[in-house]
N, C-alpha and C. Protein backbone atom coordinates (compact mmCIF):
# COMPACT_ATOMS: atom_id res chain seq x y z
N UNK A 1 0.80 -1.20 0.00
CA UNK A 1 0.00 0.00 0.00
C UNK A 1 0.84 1.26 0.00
N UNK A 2 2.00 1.16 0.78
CA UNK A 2 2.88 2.34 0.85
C UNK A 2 3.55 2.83 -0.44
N UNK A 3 3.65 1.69 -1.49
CA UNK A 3 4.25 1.86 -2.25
C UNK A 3 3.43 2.79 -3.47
N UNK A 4 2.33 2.78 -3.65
CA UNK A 4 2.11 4.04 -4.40
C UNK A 4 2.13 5.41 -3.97
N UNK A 5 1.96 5.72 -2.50
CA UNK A 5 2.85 6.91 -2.22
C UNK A 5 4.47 6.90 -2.40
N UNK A 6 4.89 6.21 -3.02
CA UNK A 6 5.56 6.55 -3.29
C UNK A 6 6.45 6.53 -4.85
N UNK A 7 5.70 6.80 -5.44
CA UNK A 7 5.11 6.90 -7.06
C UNK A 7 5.21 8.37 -7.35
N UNK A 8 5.95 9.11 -7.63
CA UNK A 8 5.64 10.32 -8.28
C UNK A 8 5.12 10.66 -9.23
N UNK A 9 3.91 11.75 -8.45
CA UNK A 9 2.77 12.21 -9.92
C UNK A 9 3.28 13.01 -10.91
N UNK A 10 3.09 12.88 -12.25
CA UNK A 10 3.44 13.78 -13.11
C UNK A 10 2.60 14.49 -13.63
N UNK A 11 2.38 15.62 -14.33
CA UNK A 11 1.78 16.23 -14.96
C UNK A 11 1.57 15.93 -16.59
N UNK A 12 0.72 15.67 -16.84
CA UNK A 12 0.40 15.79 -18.54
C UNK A 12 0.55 17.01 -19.15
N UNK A 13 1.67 16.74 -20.53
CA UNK A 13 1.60 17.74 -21.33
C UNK A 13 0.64 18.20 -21.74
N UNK A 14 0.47 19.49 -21.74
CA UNK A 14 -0.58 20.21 -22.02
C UNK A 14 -0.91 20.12 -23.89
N UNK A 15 0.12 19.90 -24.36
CA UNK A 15 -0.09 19.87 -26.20
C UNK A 15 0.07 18.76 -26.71
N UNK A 16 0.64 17.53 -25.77
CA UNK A 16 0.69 16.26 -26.03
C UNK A 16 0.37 15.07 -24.91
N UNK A 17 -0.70 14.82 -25.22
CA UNK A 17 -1.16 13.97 -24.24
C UNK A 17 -0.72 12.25 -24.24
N UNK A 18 0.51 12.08 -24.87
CA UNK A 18 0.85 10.84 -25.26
C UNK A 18 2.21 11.15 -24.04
N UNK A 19 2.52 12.11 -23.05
CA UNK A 19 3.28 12.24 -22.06
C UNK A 19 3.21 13.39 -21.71
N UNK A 20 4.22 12.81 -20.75
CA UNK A 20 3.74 14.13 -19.13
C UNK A 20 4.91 15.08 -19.31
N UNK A 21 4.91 16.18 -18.82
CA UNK A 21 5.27 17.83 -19.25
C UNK A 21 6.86 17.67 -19.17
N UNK A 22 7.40 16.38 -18.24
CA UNK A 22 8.83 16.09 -18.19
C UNK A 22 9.30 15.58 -19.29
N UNK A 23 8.47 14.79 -19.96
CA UNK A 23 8.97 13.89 -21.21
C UNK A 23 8.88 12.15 -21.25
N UNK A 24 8.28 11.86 -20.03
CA UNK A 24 8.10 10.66 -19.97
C UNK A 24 6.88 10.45 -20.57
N UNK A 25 6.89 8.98 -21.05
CA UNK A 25 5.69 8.34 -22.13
C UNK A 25 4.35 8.53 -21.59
N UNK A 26 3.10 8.87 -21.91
CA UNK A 26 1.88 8.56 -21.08
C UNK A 26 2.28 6.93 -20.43
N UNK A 27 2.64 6.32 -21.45
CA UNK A 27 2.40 4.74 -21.18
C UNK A 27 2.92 4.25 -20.43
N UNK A 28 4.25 5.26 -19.44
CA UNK A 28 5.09 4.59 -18.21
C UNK A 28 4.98 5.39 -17.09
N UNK A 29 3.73 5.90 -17.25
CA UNK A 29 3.18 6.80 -16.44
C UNK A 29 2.26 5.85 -15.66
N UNK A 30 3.00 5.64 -14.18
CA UNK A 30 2.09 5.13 -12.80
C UNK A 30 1.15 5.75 -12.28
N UNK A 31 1.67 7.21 -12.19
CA UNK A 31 0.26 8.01 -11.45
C UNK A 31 0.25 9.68 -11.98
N UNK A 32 -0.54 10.28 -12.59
CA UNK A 32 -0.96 11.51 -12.69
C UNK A 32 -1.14 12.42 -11.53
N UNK A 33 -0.62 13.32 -11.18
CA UNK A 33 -1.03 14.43 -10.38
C UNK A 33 -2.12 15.12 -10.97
N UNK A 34 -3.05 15.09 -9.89
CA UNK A 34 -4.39 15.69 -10.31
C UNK A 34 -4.76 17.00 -9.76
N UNK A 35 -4.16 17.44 -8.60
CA UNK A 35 -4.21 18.41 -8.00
C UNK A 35 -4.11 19.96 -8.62
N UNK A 36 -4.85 20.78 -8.37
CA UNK A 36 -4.44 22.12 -8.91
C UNK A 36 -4.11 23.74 -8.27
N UNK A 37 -3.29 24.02 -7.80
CA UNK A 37 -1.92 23.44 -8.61
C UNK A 37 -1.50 22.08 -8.21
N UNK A 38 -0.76 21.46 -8.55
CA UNK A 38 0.15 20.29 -8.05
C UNK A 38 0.95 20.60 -7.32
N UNK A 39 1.12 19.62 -5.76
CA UNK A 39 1.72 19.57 -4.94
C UNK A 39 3.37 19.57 -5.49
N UNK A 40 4.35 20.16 -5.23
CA UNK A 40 5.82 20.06 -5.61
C UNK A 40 6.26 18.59 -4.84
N UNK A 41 5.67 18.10 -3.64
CA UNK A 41 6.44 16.98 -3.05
C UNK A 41 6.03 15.78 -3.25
N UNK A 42 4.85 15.49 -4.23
CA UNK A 42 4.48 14.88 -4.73
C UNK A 42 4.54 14.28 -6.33
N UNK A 43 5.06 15.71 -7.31
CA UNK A 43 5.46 15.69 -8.49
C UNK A 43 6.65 15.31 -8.70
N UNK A 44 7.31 14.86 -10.18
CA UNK A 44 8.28 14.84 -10.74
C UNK A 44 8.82 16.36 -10.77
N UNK A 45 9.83 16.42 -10.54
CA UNK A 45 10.66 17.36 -10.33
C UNK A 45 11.02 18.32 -11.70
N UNK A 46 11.49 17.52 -12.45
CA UNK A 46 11.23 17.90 -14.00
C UNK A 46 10.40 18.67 -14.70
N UNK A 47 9.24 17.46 -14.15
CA UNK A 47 7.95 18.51 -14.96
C UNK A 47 7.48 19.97 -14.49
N UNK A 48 8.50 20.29 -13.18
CA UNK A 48 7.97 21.75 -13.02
C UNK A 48 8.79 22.76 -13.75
N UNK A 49 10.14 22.06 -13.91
CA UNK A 49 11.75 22.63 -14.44
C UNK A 49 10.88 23.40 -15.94
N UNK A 50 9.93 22.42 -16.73
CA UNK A 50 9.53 22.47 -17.85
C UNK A 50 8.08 23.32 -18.34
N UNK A 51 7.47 23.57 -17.10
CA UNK A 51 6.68 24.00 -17.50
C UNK A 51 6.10 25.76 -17.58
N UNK A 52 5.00 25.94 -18.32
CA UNK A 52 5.82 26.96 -18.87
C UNK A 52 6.08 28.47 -18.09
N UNK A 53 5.21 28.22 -16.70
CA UNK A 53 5.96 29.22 -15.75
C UNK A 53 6.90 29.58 -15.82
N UNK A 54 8.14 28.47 -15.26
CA UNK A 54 9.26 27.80 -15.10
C UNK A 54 9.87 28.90 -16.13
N UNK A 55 9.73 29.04 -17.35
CA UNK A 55 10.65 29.35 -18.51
C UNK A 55 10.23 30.94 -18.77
N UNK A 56 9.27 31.31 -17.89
CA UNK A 56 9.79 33.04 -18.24
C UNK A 56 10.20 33.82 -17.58
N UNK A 57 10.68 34.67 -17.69
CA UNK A 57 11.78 35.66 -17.33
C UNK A 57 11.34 35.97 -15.58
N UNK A 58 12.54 36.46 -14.67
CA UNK A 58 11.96 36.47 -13.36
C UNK A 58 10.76 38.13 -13.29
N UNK A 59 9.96 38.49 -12.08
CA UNK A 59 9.53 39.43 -12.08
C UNK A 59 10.26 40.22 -11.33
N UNK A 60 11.16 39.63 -10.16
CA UNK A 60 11.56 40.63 -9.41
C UNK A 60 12.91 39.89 -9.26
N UNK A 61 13.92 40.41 -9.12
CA UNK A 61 15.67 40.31 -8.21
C UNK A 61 15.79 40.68 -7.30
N UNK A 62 16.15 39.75 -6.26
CA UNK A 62 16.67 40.29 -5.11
C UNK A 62 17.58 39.58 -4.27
N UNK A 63 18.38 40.22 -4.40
CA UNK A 63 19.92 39.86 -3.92
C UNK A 63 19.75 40.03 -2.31
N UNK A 64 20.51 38.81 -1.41
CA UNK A 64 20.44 38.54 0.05
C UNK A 64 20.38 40.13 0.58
N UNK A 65 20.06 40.17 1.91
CA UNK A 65 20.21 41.70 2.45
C UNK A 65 19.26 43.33 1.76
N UNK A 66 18.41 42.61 0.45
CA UNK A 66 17.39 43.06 -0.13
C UNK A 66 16.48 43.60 0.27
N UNK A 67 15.53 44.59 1.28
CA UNK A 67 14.92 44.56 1.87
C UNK A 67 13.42 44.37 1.60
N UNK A 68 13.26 44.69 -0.07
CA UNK A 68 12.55 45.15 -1.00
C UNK A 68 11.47 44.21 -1.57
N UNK A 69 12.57 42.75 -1.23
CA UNK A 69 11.61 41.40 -1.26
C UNK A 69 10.62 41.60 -0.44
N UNK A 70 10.22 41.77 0.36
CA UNK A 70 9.39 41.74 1.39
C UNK A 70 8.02 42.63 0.72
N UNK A 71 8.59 44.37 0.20
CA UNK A 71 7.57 44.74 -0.86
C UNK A 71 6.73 43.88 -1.70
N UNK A 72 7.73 43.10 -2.47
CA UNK A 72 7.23 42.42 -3.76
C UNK A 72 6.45 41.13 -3.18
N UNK A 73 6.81 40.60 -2.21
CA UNK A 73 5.55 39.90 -1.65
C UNK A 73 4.66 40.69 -1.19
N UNK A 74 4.59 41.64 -0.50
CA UNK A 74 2.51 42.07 -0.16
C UNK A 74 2.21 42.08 -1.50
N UNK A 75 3.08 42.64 -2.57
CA UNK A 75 2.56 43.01 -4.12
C UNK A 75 1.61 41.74 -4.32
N UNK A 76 2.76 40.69 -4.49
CA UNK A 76 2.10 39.03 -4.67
C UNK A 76 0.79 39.06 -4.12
N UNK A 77 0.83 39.39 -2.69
CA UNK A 77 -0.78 39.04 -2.02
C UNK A 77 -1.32 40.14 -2.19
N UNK A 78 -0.98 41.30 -2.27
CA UNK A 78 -2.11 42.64 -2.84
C UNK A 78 -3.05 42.43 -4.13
N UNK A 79 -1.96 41.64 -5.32
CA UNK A 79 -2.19 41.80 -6.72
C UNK A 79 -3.35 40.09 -6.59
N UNK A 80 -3.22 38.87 -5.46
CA UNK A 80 -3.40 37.74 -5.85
C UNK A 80 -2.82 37.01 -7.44
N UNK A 81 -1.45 37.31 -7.17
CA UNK A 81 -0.67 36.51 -8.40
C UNK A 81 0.31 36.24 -8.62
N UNK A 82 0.72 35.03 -8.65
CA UNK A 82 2.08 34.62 -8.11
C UNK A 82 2.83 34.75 -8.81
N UNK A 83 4.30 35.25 -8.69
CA UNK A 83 5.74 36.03 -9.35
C UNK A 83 7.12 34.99 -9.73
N UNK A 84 7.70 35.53 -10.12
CA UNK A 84 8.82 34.49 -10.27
C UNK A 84 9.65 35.58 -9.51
N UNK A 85 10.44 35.37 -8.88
CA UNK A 85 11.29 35.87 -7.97
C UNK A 85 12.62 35.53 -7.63
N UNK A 86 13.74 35.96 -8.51
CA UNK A 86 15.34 34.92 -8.65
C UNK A 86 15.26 33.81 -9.25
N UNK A 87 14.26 33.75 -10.02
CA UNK A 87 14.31 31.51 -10.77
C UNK A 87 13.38 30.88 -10.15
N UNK A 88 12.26 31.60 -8.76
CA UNK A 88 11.30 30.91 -8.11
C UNK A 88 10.15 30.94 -7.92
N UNK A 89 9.32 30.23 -8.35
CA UNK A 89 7.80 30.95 -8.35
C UNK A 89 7.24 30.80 -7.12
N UNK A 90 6.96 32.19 -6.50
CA UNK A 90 6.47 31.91 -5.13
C UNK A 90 4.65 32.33 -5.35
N UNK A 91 4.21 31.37 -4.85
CA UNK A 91 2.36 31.58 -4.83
C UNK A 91 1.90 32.75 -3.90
N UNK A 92 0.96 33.14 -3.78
CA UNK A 92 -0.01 34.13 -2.98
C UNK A 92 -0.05 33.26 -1.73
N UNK A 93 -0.08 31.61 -1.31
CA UNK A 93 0.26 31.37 0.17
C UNK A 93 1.26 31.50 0.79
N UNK A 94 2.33 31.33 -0.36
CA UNK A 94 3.58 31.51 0.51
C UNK A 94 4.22 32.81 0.82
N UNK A 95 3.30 33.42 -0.16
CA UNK A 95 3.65 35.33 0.01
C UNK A 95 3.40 35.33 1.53
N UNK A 96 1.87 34.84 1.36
CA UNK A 96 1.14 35.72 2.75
C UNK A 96 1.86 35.00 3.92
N UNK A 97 1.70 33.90 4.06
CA UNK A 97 2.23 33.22 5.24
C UNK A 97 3.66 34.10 5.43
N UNK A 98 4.83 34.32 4.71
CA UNK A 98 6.32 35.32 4.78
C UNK A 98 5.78 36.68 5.22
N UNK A 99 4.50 37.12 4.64
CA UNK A 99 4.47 38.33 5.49
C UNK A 99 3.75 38.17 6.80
N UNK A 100 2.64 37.57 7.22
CA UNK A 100 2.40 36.97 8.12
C UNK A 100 3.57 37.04 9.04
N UNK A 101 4.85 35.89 9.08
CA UNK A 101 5.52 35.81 10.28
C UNK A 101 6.82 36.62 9.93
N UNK A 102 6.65 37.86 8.78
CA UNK A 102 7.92 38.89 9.18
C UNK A 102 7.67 40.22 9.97
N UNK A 103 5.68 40.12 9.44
CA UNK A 103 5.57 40.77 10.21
C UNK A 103 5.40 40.59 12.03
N UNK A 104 5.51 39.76 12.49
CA UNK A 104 5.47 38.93 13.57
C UNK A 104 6.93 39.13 14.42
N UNK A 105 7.98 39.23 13.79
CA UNK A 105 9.55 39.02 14.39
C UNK A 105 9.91 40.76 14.59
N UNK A 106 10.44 40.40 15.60
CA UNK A 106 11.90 41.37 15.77
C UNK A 106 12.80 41.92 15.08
N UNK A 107 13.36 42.76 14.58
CA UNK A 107 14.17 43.21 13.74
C UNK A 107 14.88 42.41 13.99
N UNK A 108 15.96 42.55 14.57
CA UNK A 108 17.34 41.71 14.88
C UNK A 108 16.69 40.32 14.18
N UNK A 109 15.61 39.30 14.52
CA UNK A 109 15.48 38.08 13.48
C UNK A 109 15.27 38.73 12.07
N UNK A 110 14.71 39.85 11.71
CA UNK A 110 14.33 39.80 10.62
C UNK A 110 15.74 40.41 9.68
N UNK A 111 16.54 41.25 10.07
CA UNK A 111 17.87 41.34 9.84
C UNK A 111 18.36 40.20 9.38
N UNK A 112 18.70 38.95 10.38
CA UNK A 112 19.38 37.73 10.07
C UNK A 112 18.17 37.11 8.73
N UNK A 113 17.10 37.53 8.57
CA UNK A 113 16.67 36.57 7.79
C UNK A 113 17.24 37.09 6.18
N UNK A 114 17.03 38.19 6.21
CA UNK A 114 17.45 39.08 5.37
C UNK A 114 18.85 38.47 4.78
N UNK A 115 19.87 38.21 5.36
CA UNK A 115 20.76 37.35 4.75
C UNK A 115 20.86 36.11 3.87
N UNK A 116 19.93 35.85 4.06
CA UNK A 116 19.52 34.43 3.09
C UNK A 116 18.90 35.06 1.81
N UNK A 117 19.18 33.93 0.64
CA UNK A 117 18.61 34.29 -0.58
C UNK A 117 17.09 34.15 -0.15
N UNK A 118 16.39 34.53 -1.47
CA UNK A 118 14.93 34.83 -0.61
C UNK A 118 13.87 33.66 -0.70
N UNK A 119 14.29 32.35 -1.81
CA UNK A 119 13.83 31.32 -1.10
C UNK A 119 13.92 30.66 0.06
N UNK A 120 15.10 30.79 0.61
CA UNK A 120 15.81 30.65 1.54
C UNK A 120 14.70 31.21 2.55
N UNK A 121 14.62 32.64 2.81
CA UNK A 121 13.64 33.28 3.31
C UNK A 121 12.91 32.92 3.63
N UNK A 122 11.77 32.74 2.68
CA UNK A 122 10.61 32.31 2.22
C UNK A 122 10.26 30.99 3.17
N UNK A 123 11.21 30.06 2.95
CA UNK A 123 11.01 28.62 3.29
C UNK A 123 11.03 28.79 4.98
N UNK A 124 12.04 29.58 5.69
CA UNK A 124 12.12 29.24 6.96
C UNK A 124 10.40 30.31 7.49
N UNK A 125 9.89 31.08 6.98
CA UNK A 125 9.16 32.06 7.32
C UNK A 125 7.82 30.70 7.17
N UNK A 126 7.92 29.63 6.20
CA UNK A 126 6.77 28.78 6.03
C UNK A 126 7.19 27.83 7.11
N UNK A 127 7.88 27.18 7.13
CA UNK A 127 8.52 26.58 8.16
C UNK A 127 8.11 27.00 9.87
N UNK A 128 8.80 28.30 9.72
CA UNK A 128 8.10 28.57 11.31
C UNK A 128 6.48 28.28 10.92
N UNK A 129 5.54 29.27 10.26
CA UNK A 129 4.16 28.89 10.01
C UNK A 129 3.65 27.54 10.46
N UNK A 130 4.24 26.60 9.73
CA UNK A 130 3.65 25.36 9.82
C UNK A 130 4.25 24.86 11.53
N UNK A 131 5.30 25.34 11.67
CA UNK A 131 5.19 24.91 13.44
C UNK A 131 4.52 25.39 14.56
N UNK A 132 4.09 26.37 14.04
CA UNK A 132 2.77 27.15 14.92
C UNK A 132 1.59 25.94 15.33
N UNK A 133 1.41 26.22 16.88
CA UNK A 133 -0.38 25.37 17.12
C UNK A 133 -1.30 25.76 16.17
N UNK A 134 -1.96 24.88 15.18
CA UNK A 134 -3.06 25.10 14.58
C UNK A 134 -2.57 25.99 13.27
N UNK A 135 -1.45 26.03 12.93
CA UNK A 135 -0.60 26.51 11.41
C UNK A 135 -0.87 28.34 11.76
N UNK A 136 -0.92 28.59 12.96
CA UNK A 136 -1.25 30.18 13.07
C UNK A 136 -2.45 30.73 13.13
N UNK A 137 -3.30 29.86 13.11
CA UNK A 137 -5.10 30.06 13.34
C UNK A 137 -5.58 29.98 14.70
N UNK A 138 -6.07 30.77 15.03
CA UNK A 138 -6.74 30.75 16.67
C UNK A 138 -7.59 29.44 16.36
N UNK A 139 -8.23 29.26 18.15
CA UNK A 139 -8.65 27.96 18.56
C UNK A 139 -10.03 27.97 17.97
């Protein structure tokens, strides 16, 4: 039973339905990701490399110590639309949840966070989130 979790879903090409957006055959295809969007920890890795988000130009740069990232996310959750940001597409949850707990910290943490590239960022700001009682939602 365990073993189809552990099957990675792929995505179907959108212009060729004889395989999935990575390049593998429909026909050696175990399991489809059905989800929308598709979970990243659940997908082939590939098929996100490929698709056509993935391949256009970033919206915003921001180099570690940036402060400005932080702008371009409320933008993300102001505008509801997710950006490419250094090579990374960050969604409207992961915007909000980063502003959520930056706005939450101390300078001095938010300083040190500031040093990290801004996925980097991003990830520990979801990270704390998800270790919160109840993901940050009252009782």
């Amino acid at each position: 039973m365990n073993e189809g979790n552990a099957i990675s879903g792929h995505i179907r090409h959108p212009r060729d339905l004889r395989q999935s957006v990575c390049g593998l055959p429909a026909a050696d295809v175990q399991r489809w990701e059905t989800e929308n969007p598709p979970r990243i920890d659940d997908t082939c890795e590939d098929c996100y490399t490929l698709l056509p988000e993935a391949q256009r130009p970033d919206d915003a740069n921001h180099p570690p110590g940036d402060a400005t990232l932080i702008d371009t996310l409320r933008r993300i959750v102001a505008d509801r639309q997710y950006a490419k940001i250094d090579g990374v597409i960050v969604d409207v949850w992961s915007a909000a949840v980063t502003i959520l707990i930056w706005d939450q910290l101390r300078d001095d943490k938010r300083q040190r966070l500031l040093t990290l590239p801004s996925h980097e960022l991003i990830l520990r700001c979801v990270a704390i989130y998800t270790s919160l009682p109840n993901n940050g939602r009252g009782a």
